[in-house]
N, C-alpha and C. Protein backbone atom coordinates (compact mmCIF):
# COMPACT_ATOMS: atom_id res chain seq x y z
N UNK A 1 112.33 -189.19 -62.10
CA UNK A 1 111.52 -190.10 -61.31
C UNK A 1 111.84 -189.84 -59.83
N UNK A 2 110.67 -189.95 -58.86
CA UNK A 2 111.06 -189.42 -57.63
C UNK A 2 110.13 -190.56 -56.71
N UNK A 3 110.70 -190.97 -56.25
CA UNK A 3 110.57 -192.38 -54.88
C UNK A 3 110.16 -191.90 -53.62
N UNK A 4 109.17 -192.59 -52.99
CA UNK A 4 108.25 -191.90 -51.72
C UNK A 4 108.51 -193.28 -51.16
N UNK A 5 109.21 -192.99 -49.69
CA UNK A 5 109.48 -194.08 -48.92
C UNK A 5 109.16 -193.55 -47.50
N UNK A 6 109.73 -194.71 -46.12
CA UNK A 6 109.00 -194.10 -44.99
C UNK A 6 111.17 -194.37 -44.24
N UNK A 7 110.87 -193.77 -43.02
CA UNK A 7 112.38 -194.07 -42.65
C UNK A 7 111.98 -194.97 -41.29
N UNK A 8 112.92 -195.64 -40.46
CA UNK A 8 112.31 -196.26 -39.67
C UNK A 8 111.54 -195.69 -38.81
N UNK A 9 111.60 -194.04 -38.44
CA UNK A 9 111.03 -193.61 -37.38
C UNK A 9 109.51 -193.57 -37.66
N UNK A 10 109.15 -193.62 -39.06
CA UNK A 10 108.01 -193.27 -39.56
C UNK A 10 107.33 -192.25 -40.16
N UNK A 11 108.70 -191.34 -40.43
CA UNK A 11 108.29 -190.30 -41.32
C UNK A 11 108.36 -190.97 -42.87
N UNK A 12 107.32 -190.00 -43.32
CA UNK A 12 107.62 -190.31 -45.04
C UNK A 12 107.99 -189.20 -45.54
N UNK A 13 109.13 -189.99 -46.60
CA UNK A 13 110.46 -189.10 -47.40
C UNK A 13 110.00 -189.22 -48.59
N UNK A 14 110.81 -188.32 -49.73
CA UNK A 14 111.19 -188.49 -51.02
C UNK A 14 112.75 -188.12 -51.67
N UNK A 15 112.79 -188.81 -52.50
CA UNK A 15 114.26 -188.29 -53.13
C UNK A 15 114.08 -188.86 -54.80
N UNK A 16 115.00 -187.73 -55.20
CA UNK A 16 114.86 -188.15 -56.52
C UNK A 16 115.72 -189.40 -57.05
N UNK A 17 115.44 -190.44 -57.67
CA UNK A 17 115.89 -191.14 -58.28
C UNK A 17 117.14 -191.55 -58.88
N UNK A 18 118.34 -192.28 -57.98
CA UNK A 18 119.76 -192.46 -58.48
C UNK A 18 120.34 -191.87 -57.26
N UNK A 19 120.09 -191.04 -56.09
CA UNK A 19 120.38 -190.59 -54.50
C UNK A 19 120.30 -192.54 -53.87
N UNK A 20 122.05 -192.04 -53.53
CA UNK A 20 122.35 -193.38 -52.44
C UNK A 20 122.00 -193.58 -51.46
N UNK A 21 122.04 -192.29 -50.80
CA UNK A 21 121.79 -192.09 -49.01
C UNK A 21 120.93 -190.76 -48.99
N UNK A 22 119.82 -191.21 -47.70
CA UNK A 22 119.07 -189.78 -47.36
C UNK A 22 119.46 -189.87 -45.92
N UNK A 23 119.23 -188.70 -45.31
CA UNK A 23 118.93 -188.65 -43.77
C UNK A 23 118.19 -187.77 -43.44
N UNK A 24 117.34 -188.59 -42.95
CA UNK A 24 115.72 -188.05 -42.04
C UNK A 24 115.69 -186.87 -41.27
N UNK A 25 115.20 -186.31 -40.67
CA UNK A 25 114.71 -184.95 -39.75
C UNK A 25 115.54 -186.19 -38.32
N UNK A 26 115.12 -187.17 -38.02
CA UNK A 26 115.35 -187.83 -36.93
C UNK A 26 117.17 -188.17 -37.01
N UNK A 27 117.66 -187.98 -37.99
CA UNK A 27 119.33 -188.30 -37.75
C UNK A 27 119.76 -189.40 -38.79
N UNK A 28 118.74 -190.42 -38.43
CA UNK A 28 119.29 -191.65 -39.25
C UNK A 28 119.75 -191.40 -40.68
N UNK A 29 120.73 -191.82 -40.94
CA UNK A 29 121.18 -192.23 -41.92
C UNK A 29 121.15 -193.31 -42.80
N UNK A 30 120.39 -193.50 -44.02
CA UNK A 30 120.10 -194.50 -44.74
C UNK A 30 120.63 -194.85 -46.03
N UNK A 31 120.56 -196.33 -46.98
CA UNK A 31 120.62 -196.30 -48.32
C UNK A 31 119.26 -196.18 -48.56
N UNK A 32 119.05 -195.52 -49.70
CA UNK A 32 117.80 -195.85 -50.38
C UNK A 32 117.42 -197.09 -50.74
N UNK A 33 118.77 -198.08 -51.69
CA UNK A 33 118.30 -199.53 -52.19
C UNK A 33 117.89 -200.45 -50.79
N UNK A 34 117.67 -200.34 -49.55
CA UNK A 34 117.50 -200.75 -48.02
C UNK A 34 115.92 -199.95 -47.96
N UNK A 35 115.49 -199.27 -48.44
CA UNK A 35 114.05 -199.27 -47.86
C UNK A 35 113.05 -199.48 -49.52
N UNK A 36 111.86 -199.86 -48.70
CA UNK A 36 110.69 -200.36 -49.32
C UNK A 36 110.07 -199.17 -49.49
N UNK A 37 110.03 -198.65 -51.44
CA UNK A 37 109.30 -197.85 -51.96
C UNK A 37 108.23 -198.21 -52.32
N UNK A 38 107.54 -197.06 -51.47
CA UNK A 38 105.68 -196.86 -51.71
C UNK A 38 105.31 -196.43 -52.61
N UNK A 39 105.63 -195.48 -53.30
CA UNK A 39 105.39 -194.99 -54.82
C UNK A 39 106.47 -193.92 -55.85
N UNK A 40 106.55 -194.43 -56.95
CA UNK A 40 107.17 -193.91 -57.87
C UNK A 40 105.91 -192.66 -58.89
N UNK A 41 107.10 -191.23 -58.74
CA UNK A 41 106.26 -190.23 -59.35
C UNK A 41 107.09 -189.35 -60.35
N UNK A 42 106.71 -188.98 -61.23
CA UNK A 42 107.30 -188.32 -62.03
C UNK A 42 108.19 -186.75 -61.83
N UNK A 43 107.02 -186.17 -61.13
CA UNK A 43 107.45 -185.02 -60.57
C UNK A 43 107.58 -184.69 -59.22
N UNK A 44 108.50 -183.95 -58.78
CA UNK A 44 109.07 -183.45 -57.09
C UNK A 44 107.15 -183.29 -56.35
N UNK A 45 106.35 -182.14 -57.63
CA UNK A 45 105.17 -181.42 -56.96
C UNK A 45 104.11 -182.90 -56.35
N UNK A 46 104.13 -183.79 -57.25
CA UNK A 46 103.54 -184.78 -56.68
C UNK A 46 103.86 -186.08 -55.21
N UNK A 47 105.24 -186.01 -55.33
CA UNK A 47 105.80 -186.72 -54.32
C UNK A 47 105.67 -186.08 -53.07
N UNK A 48 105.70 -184.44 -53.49
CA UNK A 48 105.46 -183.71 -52.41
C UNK A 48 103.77 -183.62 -51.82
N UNK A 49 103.17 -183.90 -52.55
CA UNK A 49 101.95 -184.11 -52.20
C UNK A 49 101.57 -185.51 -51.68
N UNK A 50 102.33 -186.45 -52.21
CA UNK A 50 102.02 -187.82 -51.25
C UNK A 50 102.86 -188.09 -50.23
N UNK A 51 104.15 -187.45 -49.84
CA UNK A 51 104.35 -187.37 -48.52
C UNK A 51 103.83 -186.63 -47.68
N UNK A 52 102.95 -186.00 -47.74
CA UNK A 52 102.31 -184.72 -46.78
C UNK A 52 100.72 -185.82 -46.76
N UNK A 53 100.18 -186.24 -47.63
CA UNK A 53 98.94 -187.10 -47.46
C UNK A 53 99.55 -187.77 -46.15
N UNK A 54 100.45 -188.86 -46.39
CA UNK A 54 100.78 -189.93 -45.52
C UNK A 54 101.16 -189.43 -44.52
N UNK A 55 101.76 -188.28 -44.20
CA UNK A 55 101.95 -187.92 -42.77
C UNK A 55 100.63 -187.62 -41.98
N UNK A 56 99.57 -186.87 -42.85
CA UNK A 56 98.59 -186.66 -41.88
C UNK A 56 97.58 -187.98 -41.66
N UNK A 57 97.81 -189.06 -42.79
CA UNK A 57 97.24 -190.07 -42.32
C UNK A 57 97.94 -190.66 -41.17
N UNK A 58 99.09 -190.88 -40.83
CA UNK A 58 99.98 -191.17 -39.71
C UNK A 58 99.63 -190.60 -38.23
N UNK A 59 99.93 -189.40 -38.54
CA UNK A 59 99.76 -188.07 -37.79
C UNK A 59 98.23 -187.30 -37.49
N UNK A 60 97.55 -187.32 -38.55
CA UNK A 60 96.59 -186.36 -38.33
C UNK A 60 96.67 -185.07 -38.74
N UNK A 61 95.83 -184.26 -38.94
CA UNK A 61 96.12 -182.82 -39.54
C UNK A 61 97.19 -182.05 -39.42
N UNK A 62 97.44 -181.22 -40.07
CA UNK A 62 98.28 -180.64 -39.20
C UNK A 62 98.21 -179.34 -38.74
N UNK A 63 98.25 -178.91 -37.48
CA UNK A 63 97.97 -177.83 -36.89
C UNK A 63 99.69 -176.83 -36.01
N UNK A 64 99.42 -175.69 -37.34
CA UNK A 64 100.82 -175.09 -37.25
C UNK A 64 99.90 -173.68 -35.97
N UNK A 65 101.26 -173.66 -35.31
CA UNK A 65 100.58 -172.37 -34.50
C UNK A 65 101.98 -171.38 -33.75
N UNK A 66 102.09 -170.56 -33.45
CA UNK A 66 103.46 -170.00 -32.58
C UNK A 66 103.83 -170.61 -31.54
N UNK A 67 104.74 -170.03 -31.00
CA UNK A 67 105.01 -170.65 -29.78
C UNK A 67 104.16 -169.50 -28.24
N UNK A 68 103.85 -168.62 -29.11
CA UNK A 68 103.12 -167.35 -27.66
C UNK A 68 102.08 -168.73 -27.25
N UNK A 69 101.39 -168.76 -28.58
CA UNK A 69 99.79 -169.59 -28.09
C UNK A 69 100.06 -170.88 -27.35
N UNK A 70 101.10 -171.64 -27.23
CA UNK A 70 101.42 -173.06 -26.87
C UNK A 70 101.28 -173.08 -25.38
């Protein structure tokens, strides 16, 4: 079972199921039983697909590019 949550900064995470502590891209350090899970999924491939939905609903598309073009 794999848990889709958000961290305070507002990214959305996943971890698999029975993980005490995650820490975000942003630093923070968390418990899992301390945040409010958005959805429970069976498999990694799907959690991974509803954290990438919710970021671009957050965020917006996402547009990968080098750093020459920037």
């Amino acid at each position: 079972m794999y848990l889709v949550f958000r961290c305070d900064c507002g990214r959305a995470m996943y971890s698999k199921e029975g993980v005490v502590r995650k820490k975000c891209v942003c630093g923070k350090t968390f418990t899992l039983k301390s945040r409010r899970i958005i959805k429970k999924t069976d498999d990694f491939k799907t959690a991974s697909k509803l954290v990438r939905e919710l970021q671009e609903e957050k965020y917006g598309g996402l547009k990968f590019t080098t750093a020459d073009r920037i």
